[in-house]
Protein backbone atom coordinates (compact mmCIF):
# COMPACT_ATOMS: atom_id res chain seq x y z
CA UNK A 1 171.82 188.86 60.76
CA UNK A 2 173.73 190.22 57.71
CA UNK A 3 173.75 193.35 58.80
CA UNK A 4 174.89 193.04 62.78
CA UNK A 5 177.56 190.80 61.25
CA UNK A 6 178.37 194.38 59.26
CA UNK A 7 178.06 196.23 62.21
CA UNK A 8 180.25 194.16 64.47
CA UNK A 9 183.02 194.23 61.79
CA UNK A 10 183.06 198.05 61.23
CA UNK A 11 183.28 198.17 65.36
CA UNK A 12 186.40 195.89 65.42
CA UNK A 13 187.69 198.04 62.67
CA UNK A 14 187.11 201.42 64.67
CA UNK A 15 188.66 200.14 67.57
CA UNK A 16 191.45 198.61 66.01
CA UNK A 17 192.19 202.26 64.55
CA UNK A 18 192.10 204.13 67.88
CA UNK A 19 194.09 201.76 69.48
CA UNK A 20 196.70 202.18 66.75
CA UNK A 21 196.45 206.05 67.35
CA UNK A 22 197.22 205.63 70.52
CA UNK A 23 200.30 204.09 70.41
CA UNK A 24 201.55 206.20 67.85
CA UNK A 25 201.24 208.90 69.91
CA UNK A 26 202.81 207.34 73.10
CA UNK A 27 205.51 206.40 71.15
CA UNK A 28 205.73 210.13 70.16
CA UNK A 29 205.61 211.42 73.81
CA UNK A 30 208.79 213.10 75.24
CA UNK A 31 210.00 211.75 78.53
CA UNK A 32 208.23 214.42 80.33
CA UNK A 33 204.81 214.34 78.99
CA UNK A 34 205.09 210.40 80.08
CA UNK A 35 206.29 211.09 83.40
CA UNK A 36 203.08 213.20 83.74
CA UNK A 37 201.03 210.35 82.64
CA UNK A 38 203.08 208.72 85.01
CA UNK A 39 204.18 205.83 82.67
CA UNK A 40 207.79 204.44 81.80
CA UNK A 41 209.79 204.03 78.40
CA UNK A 42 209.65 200.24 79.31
CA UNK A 43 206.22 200.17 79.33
CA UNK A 44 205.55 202.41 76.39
CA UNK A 45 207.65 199.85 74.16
CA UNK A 46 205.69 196.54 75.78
CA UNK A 47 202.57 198.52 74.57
CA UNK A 48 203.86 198.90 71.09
CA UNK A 49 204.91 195.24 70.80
CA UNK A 50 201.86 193.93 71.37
CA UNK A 51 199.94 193.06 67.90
CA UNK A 52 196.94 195.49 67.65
CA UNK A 53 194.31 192.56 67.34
CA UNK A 54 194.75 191.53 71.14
CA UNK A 55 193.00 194.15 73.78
């Protein structure tokens, strides 16, 4: 029980890590390379203001 505790912890953690990687490199992007992902400045900064905990 211990241990999938562990594990489930160390999974939220990874996760919560990529998904902070991400947005740091959308916010990064230049307006081209999000028009070729075909998303907007708008929604890039709704992304960012969301807390990192919530999916």
């Amino acid at each position: 029980m211990v241990v999938s505790i562990w594990r489930r912890l160390i999974a939220i953690v990874h996760v919560r890590r990529e998904r902070s990687r991400a947005r740091c490199q959308l916010a990064a992007m230049s307006e081209r390379e999000l028009q070729d992902c075909g998303m907007t400045r708008a929604e890039i900064a709704y992304e960012l203001r969301r807390p990192v905990r919530r999916s």
